[in-house]
C-alpha atoms as a PDB file:
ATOM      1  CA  UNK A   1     121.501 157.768  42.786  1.00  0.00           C
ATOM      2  CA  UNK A   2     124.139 155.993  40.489  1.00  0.00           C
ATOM      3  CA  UNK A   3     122.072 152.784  40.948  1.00  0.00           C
ATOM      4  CA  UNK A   4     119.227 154.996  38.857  1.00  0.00           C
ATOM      5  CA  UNK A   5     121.466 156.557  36.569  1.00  0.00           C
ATOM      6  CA  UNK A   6     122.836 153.292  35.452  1.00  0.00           C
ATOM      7  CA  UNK A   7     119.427 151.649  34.911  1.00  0.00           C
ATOM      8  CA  UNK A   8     118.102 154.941  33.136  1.00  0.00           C
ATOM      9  CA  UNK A   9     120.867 154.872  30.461  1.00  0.00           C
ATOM     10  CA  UNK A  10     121.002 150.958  30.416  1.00  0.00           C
ATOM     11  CA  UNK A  11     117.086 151.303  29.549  1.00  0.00           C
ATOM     12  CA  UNK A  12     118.155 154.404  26.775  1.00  0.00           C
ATOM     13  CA  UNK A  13     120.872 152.309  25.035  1.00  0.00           C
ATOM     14  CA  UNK A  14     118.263 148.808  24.731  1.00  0.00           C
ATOM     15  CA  UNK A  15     115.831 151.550  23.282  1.00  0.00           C
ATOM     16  CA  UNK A  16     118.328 152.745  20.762  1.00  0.00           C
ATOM     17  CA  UNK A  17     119.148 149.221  19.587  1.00  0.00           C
ATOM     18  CA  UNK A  18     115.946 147.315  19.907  1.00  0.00           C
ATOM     19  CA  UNK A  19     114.597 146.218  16.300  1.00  0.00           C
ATOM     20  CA  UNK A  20     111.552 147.941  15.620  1.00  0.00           C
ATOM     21  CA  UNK A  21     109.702 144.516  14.552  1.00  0.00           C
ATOM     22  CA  UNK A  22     109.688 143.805  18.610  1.00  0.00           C
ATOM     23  CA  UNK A  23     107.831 147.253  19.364  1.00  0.00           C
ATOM     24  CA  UNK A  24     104.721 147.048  18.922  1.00  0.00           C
ATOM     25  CA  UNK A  25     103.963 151.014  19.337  1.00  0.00           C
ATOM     26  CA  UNK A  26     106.586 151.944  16.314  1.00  0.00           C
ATOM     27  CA  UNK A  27     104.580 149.479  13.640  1.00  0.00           C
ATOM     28  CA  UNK A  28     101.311 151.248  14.320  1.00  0.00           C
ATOM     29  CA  UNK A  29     100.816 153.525  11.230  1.00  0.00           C
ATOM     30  CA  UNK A  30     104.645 153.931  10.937  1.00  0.00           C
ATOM     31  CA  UNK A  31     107.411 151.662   9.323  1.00  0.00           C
ATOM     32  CA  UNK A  32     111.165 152.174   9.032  1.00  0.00           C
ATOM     33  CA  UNK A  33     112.286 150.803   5.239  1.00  0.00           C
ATOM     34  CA  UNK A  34     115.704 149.283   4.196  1.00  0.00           C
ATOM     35  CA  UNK A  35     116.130 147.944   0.953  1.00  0.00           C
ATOM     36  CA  UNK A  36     113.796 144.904   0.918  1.00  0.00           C
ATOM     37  CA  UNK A  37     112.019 144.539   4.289  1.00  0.00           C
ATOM     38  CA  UNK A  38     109.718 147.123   6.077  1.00  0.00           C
ATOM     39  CA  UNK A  39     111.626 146.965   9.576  1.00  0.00           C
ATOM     40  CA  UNK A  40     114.511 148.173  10.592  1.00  0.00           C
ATOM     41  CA  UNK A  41     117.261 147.226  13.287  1.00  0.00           C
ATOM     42  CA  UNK A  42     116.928 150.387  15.656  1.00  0.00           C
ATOM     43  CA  UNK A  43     115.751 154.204  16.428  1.00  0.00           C
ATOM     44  CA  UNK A  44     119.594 154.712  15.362  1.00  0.00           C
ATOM     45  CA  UNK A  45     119.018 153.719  11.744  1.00  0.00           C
ATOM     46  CA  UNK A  46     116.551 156.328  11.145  1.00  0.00           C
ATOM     47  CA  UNK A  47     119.484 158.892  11.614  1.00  0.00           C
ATOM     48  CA  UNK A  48     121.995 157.319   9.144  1.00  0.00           C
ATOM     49  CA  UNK A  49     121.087 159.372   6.444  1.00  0.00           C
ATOM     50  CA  UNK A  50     120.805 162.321   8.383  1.00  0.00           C
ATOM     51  CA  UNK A  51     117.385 164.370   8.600  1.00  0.00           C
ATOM     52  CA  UNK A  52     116.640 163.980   4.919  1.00  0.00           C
ATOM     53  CA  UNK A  53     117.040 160.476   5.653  1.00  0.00           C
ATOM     54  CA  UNK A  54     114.856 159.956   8.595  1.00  0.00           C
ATOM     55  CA  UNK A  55     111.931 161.950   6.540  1.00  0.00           C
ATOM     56  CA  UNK A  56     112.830 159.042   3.523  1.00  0.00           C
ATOM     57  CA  UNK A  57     112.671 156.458   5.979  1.00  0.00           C
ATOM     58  CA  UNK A  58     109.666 157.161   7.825  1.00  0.00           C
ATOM     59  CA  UNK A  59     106.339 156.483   6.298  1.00  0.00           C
ATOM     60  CA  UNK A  60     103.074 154.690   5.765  1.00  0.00           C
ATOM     61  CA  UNK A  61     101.775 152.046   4.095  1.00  0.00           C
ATOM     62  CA  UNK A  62      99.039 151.105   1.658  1.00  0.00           C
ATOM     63  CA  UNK A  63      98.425 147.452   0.675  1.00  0.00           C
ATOM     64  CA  UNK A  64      96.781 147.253  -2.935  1.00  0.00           C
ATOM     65  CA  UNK A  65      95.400 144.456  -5.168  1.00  0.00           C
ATOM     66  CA  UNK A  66      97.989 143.981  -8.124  1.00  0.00           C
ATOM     67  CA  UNK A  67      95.229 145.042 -10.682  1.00  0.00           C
ATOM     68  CA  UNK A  68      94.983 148.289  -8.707  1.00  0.00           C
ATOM     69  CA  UNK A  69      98.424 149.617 -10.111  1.00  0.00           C
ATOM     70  CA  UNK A  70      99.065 147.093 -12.884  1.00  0.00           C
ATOM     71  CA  UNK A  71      96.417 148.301 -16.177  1.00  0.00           C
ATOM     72  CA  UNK A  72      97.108 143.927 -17.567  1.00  0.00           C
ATOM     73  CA  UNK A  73      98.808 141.200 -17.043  1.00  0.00           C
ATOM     74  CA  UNK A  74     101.769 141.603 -19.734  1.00  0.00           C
ATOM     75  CA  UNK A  75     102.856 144.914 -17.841  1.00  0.00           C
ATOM     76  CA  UNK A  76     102.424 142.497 -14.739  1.00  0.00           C
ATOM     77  CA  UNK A  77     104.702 140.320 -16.443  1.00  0.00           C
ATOM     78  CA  UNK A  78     107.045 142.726 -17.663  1.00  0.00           C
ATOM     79  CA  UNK A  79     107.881 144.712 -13.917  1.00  0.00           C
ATOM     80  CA  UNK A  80     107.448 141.994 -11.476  1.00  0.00           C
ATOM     81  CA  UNK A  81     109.177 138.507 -13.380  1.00  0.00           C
ATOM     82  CA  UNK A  82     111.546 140.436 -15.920  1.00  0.00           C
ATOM     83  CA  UNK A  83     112.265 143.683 -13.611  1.00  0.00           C
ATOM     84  CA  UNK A  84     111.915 145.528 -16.760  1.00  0.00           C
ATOM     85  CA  UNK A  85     111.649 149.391 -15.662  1.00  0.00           C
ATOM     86  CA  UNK A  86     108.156 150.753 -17.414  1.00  0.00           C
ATOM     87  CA  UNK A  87     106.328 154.053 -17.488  1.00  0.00           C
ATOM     88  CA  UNK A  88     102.852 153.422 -18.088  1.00  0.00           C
ATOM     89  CA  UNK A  89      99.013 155.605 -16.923  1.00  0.00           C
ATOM     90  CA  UNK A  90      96.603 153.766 -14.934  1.00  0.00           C
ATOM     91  CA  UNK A  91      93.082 155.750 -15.070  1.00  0.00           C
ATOM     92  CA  UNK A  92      91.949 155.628 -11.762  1.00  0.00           C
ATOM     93  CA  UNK A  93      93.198 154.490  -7.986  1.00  0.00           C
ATOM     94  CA  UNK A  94      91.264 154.271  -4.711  1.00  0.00           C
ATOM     95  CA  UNK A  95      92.366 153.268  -1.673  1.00  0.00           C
ATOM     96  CA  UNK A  96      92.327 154.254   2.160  1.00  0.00           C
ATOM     97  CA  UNK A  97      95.195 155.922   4.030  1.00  0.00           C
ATOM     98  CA  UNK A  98      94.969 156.691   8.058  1.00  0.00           C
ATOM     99  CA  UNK A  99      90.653 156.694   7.752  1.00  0.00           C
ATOM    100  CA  UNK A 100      91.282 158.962   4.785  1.00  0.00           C
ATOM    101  CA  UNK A 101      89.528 157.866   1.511  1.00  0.00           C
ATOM    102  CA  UNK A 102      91.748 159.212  -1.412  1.00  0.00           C
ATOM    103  CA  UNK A 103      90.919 159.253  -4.976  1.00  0.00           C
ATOM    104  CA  UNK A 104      93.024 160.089  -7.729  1.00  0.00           C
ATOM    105  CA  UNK A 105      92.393 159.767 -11.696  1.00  0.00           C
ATOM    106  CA  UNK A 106      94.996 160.173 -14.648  1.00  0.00           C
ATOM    107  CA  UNK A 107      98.008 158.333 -13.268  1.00  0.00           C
ATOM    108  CA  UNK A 108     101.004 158.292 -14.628  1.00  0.00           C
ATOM    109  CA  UNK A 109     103.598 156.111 -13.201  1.00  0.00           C
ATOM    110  CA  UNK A 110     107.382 155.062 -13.822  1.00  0.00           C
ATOM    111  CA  UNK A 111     108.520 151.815 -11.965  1.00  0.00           C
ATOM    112  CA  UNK A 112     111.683 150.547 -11.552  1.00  0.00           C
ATOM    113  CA  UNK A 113     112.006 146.667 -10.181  1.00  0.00           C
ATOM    114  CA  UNK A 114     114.176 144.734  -8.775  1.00  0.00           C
ATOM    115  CA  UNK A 115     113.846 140.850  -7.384  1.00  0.00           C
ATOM    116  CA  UNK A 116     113.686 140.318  -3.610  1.00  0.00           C
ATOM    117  CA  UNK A 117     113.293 136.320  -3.583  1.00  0.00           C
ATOM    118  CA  UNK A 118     111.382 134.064  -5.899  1.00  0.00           C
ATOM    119  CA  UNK A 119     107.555 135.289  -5.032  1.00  0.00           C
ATOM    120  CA  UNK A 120     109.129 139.116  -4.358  1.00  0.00           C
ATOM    121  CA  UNK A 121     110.020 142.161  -6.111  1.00  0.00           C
ATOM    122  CA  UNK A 122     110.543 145.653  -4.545  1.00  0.00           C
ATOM    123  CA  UNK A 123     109.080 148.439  -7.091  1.00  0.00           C
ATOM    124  CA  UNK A 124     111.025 151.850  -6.847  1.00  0.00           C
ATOM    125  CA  UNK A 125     108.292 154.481  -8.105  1.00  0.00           C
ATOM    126  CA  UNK A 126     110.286 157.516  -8.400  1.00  0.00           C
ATOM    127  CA  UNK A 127     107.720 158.937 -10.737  1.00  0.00           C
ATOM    128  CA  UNK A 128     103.800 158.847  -9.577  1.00  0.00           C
ATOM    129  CA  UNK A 129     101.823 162.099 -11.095  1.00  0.00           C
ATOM    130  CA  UNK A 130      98.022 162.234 -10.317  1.00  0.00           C
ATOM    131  CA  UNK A 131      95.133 164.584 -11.999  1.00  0.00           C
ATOM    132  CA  UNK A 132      92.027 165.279  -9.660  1.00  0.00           C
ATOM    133  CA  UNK A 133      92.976 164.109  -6.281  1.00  0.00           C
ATOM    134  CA  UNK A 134      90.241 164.157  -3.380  1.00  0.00           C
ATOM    135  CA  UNK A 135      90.509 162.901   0.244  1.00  0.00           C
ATOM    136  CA  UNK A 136      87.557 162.948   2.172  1.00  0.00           C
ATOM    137  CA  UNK A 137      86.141 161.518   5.313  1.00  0.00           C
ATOM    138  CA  UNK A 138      86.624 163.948   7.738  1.00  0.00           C
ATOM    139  CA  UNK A 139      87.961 166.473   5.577  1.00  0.00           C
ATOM    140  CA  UNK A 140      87.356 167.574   1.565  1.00  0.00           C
ATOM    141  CA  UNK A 141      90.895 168.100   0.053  1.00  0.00           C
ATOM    142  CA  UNK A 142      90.547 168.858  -3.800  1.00  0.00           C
ATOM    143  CA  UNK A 143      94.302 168.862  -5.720  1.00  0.00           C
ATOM    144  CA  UNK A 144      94.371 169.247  -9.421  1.00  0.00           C
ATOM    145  CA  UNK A 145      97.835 167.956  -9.961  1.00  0.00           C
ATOM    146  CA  UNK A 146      99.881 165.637  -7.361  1.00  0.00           C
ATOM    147  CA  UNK A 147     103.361 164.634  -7.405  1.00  0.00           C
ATOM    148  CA  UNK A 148     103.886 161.496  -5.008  1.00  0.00           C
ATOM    149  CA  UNK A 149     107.435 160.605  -6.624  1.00  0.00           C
ATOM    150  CA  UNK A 150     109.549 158.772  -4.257  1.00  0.00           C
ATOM    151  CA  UNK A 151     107.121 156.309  -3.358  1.00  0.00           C
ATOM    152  CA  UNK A 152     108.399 152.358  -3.461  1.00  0.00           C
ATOM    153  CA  UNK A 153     106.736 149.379  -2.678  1.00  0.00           C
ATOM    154  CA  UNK A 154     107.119 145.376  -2.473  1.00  0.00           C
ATOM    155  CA  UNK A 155     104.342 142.927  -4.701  1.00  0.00           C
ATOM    156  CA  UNK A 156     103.920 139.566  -3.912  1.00  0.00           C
ATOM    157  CA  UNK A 157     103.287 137.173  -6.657  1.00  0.00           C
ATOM    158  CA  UNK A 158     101.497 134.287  -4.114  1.00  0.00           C
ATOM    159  CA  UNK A 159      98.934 137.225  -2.535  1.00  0.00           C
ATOM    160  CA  UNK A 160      98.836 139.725  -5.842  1.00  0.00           C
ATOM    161  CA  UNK A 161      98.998 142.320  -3.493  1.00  0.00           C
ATOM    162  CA  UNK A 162     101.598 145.387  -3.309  1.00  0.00           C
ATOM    163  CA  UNK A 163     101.967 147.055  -0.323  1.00  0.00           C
ATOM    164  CA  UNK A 164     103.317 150.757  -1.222  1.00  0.00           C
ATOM    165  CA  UNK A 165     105.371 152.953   1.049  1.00  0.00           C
ATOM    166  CA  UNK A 166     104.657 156.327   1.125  1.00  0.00           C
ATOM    167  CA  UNK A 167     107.176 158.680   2.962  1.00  0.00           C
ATOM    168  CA  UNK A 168     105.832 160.803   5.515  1.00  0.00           C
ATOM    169  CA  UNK A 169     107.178 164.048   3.825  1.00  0.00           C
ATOM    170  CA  UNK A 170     104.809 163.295   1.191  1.00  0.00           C
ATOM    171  CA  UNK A 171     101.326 162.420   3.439  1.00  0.00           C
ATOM    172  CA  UNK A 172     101.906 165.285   5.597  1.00  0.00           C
ATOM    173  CA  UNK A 173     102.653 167.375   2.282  1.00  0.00           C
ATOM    174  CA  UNK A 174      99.214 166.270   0.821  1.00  0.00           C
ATOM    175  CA  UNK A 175      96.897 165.100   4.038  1.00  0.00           C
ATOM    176  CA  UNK A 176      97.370 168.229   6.100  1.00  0.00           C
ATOM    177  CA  UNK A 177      98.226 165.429   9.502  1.00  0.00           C
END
């Protein structure tokens, strides 16, 4: 009986430590974020911050082309080399999120960047408001206004491609999971 006991909580205490990159069940849909990589070092980070935390820190992920959430290439220019924070509209943005096809028009955005490494720069959106929002394939969800503030995300100069974190608050707030 001890013999089990000690490999039961041996086996709970790896769990609780393991880096999520090396399990591949937790990188599924979900990703733990830190401030500039998508992976975290254990279940016991998501707590740090307490429940509030762990609903921050928890999320999903959406990779976009850069001219998906950049209107030209000066504002390009401006967030992602000079980390200048801008608030700027981009008419229209599709994209795919767990099977769901969501459509939003009107978008107003505010970035705020910051450099990662030489090709990288993490993009704090803590302001994303949307006009006529629809999901649809498998269900018809019609909002008129959407807040998805809080959102953040990490472009990559080499790919042009920004892949955009959304908490899971906010899906389940908006997707109905």
């Amino acid at each position: 009986m001890n013999t089990l006991f000690i490999l039961l909580f041996s086996s709970f205490i790896l769990i609780l430590f393991m880096p999520f990159e090396h399990t591949h069940l937790t990188n599924v849909y979900s990703q733990v974020a830190n401030n500039n990589t998508t992976s975290g070092g254990g279940i016991l980070d998501l707590f740090r911050g307490g429940v509030n935390g762990l609903n921050n820190q928890l999320g999903y992920s959406v990779t976009l082309d850069g001219n998906q959430i950049f209107p030209n290439s000066t504002l390009k220019d401006k967030v992602v080399k000079d980390y200048e924070q801008s608030t700027y509209n981009i008419s229209s943005l599709k994209y795919n999120l767990l099977g769901y096809q969501i459509t939003a028009h009107d978008i107003k955005l505010r970035v705020s960047p910051s450099a990662i490494d030489s090709t990288k720069t993490r993009i704090d959106i803590p302001i994303m408001l949307a006009n006529n929002v629809t999901v649809t394939d498998g269900v018809n969800l019609k909002y008129d206004k959407v807040d998805l503030g809080s959102l953040w995300g990490v472009y990559d100069r080499t790919s042009d491609k920004i892949v955009v974190h959304i908490p899971i608050g906010i899906a389940l707030k908006y997707l109905h999971l």
